[in-house]
N, C-alpha and C. Protein backbone atom coordinates (compact mmCIF):
# COMPACT_ATOMS: atom_id res chain seq x y z
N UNK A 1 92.43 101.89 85.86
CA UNK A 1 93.21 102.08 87.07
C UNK A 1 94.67 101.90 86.69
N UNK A 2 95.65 102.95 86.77
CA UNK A 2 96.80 102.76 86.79
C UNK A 2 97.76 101.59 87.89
N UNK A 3 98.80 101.52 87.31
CA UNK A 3 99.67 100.46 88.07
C UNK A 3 100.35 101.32 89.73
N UNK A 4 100.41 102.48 89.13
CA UNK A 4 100.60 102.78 90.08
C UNK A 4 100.47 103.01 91.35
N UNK A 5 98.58 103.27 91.34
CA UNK A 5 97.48 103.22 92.13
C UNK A 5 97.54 101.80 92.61
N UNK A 6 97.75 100.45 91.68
CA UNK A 6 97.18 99.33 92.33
C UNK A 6 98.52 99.18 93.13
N UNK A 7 100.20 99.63 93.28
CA UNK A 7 101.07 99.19 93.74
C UNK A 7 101.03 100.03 95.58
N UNK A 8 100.16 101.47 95.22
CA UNK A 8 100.12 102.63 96.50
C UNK A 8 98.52 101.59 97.22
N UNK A 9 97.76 101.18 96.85
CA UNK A 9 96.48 100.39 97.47
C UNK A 9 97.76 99.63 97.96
N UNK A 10 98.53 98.42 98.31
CA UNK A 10 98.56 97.82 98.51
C UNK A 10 99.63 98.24 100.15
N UNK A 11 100.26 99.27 99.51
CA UNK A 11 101.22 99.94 100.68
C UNK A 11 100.13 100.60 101.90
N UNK A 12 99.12 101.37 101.11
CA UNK A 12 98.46 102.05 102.49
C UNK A 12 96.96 101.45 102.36
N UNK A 13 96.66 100.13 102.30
CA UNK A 13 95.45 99.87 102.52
C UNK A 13 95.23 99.24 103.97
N UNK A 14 95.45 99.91 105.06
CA UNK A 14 95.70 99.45 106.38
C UNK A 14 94.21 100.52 106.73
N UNK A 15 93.26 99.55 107.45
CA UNK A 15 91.83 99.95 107.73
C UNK A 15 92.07 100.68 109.13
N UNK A 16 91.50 101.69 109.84
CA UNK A 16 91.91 102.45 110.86
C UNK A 16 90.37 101.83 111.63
N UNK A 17 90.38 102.01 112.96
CA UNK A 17 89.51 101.69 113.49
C UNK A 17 87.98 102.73 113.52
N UNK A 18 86.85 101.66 113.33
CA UNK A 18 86.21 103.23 113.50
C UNK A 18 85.47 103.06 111.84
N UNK A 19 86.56 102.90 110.88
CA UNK A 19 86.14 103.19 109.40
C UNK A 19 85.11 102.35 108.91
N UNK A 20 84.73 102.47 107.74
CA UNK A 20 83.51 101.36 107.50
C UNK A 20 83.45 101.23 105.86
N UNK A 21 83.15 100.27 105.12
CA UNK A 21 83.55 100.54 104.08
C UNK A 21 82.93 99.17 103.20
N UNK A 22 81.96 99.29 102.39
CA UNK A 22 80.91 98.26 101.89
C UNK A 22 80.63 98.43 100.75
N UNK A 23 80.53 97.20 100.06
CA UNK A 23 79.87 97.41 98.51
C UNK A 23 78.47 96.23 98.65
N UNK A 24 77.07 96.68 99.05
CA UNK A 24 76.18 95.74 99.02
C UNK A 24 75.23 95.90 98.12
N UNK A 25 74.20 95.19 98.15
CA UNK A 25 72.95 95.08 96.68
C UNK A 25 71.61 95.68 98.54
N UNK A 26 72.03 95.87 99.80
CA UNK A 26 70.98 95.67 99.86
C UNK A 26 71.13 97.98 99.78
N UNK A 27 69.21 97.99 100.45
CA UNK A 27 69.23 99.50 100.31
C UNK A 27 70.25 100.23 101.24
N UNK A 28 71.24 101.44 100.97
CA UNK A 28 71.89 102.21 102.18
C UNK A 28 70.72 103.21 102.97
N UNK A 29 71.50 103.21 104.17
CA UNK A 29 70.82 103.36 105.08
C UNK A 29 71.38 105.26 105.62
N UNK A 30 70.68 106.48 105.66
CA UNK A 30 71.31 107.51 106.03
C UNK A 30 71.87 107.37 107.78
N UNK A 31 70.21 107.29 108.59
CA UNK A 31 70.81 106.91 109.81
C UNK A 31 71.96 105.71 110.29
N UNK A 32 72.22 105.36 109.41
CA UNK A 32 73.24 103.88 109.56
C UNK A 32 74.77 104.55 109.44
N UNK A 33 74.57 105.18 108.29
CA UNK A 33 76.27 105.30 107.61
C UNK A 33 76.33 107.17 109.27
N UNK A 34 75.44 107.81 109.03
CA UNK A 34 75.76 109.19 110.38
C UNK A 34 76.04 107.88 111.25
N UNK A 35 75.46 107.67 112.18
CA UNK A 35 76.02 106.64 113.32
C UNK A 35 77.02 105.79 112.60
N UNK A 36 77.63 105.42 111.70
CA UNK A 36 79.07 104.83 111.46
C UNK A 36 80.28 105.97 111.96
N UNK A 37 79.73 107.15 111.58
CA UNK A 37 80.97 108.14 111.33
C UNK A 37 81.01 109.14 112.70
N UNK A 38 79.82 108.60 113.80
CA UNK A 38 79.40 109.85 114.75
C UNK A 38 80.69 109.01 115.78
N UNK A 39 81.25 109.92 116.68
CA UNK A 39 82.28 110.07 117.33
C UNK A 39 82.45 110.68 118.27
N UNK A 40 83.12 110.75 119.64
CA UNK A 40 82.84 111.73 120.57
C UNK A 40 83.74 113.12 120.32
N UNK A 41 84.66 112.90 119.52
CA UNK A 41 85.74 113.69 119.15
C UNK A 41 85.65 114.71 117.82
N UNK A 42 84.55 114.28 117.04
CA UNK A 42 83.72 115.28 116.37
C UNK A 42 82.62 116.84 116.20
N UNK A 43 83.23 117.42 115.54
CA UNK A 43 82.24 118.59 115.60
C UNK A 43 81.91 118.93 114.45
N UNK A 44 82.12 118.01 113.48
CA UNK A 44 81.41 117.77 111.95
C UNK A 44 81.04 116.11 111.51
N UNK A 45 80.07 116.20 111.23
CA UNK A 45 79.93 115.43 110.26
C UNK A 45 79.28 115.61 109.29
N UNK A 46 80.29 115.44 108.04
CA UNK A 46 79.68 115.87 106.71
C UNK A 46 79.25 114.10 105.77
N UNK A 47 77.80 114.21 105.55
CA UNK A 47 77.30 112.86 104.76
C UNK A 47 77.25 113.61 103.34
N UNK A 48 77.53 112.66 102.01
CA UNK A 48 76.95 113.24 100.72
C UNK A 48 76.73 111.82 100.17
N UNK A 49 75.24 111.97 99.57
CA UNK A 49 74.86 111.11 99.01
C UNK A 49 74.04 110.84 97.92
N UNK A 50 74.73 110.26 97.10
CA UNK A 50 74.09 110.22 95.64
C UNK A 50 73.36 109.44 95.02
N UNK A 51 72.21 109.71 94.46
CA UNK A 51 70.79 108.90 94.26
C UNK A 51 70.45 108.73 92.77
N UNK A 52 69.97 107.65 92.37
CA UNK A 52 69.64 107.81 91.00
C UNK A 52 68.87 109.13 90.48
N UNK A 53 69.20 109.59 89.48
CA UNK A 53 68.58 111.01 89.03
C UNK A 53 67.51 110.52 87.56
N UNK A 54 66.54 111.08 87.32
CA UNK A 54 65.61 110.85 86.63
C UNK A 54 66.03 110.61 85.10
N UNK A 55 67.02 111.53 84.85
CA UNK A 55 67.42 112.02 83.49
C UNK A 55 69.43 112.19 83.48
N UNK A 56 69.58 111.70 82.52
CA UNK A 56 71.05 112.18 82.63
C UNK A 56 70.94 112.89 80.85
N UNK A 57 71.69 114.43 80.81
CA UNK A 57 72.15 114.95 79.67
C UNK A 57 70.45 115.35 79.28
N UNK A 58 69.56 115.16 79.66
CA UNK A 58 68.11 115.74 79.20
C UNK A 58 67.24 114.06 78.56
N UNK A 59 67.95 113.05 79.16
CA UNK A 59 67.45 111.64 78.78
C UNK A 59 66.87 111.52 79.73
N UNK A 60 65.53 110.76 79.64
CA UNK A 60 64.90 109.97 80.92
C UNK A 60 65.51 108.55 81.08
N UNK A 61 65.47 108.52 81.96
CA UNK A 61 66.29 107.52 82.94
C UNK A 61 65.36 106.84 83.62
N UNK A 62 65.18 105.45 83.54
CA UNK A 62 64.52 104.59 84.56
C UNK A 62 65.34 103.57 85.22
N UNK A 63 66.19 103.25 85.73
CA UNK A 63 67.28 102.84 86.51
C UNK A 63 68.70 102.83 85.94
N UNK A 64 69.55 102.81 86.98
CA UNK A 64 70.90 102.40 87.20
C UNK A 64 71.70 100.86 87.48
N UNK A 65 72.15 100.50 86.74
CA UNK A 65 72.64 98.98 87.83
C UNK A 65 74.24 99.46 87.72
N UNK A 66 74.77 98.96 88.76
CA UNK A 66 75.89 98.75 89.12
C UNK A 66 76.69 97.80 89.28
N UNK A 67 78.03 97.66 88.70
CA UNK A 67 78.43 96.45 89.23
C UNK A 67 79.79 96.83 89.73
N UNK A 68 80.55 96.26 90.77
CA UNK A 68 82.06 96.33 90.73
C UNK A 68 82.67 95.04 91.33
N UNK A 69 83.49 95.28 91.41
CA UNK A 69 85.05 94.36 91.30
C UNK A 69 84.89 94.23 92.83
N UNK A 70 84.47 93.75 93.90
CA UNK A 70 84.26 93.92 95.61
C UNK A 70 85.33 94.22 96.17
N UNK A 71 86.70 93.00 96.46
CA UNK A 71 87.26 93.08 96.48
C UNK A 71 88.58 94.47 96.50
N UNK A 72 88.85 94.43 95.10
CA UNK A 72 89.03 95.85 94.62
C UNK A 72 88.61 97.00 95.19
N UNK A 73 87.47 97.13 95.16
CA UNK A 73 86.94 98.27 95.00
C UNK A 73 86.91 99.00 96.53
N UNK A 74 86.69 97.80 98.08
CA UNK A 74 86.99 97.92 99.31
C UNK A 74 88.21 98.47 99.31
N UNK A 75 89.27 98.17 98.84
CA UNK A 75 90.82 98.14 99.14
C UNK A 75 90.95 99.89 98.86
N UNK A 76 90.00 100.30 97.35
CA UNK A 76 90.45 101.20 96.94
C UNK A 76 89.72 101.89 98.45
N UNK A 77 88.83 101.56 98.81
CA UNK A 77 88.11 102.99 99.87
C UNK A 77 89.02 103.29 100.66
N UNK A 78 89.83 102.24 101.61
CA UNK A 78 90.62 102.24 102.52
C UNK A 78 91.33 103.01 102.21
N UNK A 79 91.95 102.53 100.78
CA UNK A 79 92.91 103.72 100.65
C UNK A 79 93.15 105.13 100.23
N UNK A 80 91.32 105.78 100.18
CA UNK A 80 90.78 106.66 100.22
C UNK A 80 91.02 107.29 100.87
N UNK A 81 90.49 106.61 103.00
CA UNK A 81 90.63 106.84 103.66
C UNK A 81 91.77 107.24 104.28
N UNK A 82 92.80 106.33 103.89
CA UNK A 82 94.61 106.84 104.39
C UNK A 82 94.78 107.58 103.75
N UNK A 83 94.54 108.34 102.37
CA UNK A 83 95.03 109.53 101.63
C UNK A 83 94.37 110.87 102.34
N UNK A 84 93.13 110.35 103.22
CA UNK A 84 92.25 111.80 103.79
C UNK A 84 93.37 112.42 105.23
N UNK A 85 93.17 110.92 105.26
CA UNK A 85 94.30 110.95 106.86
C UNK A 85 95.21 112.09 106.67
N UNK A 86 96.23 111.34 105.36
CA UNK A 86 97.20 112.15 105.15
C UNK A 86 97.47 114.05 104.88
N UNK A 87 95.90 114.34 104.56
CA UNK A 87 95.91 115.47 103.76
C UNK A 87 95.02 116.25 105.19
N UNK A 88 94.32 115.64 106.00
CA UNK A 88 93.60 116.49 107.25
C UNK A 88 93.56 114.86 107.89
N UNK A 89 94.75 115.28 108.83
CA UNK A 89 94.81 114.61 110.12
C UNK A 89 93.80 114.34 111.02
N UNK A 90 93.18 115.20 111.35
CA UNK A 90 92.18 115.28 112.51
C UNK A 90 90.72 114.49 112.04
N UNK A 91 90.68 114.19 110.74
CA UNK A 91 89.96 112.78 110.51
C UNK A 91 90.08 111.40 111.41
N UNK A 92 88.44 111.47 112.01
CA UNK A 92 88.78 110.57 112.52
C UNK A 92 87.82 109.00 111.99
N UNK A 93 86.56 109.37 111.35
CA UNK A 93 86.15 108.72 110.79
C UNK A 93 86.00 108.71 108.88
N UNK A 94 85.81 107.61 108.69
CA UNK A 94 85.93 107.78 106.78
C UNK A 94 84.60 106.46 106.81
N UNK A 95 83.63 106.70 106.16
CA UNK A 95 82.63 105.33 106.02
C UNK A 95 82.40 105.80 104.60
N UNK A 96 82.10 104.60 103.70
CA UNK A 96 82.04 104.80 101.92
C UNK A 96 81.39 103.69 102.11
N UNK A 97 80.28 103.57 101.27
CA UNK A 97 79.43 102.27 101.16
C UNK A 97 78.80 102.72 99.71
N UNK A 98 78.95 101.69 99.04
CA UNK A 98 77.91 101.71 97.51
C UNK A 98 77.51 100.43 97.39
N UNK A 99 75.77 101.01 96.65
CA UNK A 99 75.30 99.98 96.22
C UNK A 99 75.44 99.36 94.84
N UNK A 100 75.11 98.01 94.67
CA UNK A 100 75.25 97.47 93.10
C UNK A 100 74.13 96.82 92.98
N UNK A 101 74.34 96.13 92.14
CA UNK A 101 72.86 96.04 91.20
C UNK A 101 71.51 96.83 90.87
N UNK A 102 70.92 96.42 90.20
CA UNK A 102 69.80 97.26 89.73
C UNK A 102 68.67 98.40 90.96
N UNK A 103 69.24 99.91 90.28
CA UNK A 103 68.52 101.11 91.69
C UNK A 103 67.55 101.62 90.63
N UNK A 104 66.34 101.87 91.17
CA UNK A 104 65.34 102.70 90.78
C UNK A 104 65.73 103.92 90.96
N UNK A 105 65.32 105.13 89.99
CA UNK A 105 65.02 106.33 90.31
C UNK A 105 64.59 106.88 91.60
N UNK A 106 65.71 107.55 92.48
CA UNK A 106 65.59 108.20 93.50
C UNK A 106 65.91 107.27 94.79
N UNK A 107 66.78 106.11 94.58
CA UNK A 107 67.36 105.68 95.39
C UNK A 107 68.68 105.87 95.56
N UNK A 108 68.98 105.71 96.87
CA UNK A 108 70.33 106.06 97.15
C UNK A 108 71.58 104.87 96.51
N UNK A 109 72.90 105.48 95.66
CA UNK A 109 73.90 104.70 95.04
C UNK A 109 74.87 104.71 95.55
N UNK A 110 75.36 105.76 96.94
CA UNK A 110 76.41 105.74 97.04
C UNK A 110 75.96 106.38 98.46
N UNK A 111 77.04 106.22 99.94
CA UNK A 111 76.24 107.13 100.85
C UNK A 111 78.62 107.43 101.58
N UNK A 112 78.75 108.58 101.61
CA UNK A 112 80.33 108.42 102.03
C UNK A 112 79.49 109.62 103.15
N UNK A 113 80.51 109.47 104.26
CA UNK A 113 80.55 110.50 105.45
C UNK A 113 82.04 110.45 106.12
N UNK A 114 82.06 111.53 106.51
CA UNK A 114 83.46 111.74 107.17
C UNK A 114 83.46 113.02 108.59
N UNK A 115 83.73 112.05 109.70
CA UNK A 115 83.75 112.44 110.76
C UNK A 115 84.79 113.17 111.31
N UNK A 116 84.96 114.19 111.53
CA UNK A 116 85.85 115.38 111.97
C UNK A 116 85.95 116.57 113.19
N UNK A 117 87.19 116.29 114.25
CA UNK A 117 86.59 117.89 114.89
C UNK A 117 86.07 119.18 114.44
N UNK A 118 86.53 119.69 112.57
CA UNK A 118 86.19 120.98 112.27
C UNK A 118 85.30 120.50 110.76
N UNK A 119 84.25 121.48 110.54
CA UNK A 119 83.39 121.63 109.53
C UNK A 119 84.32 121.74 108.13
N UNK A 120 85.55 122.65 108.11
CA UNK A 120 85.91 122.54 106.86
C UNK A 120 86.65 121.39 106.26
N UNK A 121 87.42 120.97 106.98
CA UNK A 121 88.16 119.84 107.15
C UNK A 121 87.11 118.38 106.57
N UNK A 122 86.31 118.57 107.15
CA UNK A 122 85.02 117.44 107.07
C UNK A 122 84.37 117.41 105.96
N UNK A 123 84.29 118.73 105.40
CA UNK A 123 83.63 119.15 103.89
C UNK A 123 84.77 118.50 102.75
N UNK A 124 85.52 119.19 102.60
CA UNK A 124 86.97 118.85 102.24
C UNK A 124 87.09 117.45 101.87
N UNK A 125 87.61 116.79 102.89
CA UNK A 125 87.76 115.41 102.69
C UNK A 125 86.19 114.39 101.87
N UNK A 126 85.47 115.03 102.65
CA UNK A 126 84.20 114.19 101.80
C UNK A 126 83.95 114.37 100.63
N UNK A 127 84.50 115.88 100.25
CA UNK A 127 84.53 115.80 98.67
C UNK A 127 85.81 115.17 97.65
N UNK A 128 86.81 114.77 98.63
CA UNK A 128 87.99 114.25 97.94
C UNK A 128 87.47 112.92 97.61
N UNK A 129 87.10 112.29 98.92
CA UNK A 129 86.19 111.03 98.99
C UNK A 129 85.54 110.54 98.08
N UNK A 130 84.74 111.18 97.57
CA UNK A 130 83.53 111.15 96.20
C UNK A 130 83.99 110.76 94.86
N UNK A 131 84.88 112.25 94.69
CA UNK A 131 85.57 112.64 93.55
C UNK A 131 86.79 111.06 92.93
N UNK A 132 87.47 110.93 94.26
CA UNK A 132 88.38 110.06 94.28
C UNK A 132 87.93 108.56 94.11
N UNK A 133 86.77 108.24 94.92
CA UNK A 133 86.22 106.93 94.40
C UNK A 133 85.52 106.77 93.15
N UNK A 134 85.06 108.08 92.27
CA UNK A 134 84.35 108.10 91.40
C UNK A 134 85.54 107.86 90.07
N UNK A 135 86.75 108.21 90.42
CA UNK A 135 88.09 108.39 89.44
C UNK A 135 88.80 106.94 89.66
N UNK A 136 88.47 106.16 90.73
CA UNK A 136 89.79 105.08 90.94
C UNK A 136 88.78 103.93 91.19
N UNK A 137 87.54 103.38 91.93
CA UNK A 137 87.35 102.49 92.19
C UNK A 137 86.65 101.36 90.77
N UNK A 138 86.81 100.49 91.21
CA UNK A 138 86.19 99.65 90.06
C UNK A 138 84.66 99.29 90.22
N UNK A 139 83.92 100.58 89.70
CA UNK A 139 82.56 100.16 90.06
C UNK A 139 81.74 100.50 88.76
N UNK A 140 81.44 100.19 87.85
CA UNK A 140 80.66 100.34 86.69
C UNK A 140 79.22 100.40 86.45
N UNK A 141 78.71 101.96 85.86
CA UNK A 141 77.10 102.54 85.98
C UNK A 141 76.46 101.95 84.57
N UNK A 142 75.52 101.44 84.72
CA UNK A 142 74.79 100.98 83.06
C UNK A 142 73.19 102.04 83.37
N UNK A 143 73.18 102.53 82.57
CA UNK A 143 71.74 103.51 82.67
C UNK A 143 71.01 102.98 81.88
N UNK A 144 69.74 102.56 82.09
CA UNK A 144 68.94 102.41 81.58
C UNK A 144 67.58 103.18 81.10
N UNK A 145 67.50 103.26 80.26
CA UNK A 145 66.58 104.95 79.60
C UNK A 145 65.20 104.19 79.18
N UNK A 146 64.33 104.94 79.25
CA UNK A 146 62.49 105.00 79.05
C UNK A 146 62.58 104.11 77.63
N UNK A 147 63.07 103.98 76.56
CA UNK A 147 62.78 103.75 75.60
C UNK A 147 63.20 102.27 75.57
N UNK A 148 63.72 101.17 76.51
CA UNK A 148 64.16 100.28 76.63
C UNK A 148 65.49 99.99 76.32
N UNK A 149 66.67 101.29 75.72
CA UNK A 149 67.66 100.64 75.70
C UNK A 149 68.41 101.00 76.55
N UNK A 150 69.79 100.84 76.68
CA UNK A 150 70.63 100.79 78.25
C UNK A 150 72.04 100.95 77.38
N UNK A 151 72.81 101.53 78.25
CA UNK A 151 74.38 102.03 78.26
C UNK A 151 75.44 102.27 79.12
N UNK A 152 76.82 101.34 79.02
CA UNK A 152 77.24 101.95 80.26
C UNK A 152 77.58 103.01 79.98
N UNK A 153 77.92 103.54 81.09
CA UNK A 153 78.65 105.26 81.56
C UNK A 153 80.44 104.97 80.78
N UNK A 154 80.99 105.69 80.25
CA UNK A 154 82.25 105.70 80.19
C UNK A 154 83.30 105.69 81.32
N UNK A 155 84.33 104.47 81.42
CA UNK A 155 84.64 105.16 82.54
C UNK A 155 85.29 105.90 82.79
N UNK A 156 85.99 106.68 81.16
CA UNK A 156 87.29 107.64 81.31
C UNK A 156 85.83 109.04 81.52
N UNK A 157 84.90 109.03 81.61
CA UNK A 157 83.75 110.01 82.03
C UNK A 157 83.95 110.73 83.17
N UNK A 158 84.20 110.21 84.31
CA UNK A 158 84.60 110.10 85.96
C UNK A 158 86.09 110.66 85.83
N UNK A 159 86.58 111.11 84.57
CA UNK A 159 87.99 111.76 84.89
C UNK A 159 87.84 113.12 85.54
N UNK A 160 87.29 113.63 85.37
CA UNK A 160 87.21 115.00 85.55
C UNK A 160 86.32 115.30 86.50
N UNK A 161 87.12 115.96 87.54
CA UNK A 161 85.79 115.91 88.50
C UNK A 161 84.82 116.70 88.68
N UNK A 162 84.70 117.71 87.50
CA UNK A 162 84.21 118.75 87.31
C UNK A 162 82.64 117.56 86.52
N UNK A 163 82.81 116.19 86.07
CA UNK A 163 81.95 115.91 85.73
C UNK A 163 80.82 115.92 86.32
N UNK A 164 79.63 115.39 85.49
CA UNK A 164 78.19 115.40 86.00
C UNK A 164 77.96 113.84 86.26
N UNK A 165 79.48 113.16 86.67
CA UNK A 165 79.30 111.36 86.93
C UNK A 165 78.38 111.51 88.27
């Protein structure tokens, strides 16, 4: 994380009402995080959510653990959320929740939604959302593979958002 990032978290990490924003060990919830982000002023809501995958690169994969920085890593969502603000106004909800510690195959790791009057707008931001917490927050992936050994993820990996993080 650059200095610069930790000096802009600190200017726009002001939580808007409405937002929601969690780092827990327990399971995420789909109907939980839609009703975080549902609104009367909405005519999108876009959820994306990312689950342990079986295999990474053609490896079998038998869990994920996670860990991050809590603290940190809240501050960064918020200020996720004020950068969406900034770029499509008519955001009115932002919810980001990830889990940590040890996920089985085909559980949910991450659940972000973003509540909006228009569909593109809503798409948009939820993918900035993703991309952007996957590049800035302090949250670290260790994979653990069939054969018993384990690795973290790089985190200069998550630069590119073209990655397969």
């Amino acid at each position: 994380m650059n200095l610069g990032l930790i000096k802009s978290l600190s200017a726009s990490a002001q939580q808007y009402a409405g937002d929601s924003f969690a780092i827990t060990f327990a399971p995420l919830s789909l109907t939980e995080i839609y009703a975080l982000a549902d609104a009367p002023a909405n005519g999108a809501i876009v959820v994306m959510s990312g689950t342990v995958r079986k295999q990474t690169d053609g490896k079998p994969v038998v869990a994920l653990e996670y860990q991050a920085y809590e603290p940190m890593a809240v501050q960064v969502f918020t200020s996720i959320a004020a950068e969406i603000r900034q770029k499509w106004s008519d955001v009115n909800r932002v919810v980001i929740h990830h889990r940590i510690g040890r996920l089985q195959v085909g559980e949910i790791s991450v659940l972000l939604a973003v509540g909006c009057p228009h569909r593109s707008e809503a798409f948009e931001a939820c993918k900035y959302a993703i991309d952007t917490l996957k590049h800035n927050a302090p949250i670290w992936k260790k994979e653990h593979w069939t054969d018993g050994s384990s690795s973290w993820v790089s985190i200069g990996a998550c630069e590119d958002t073209d990655s397969k993080c």
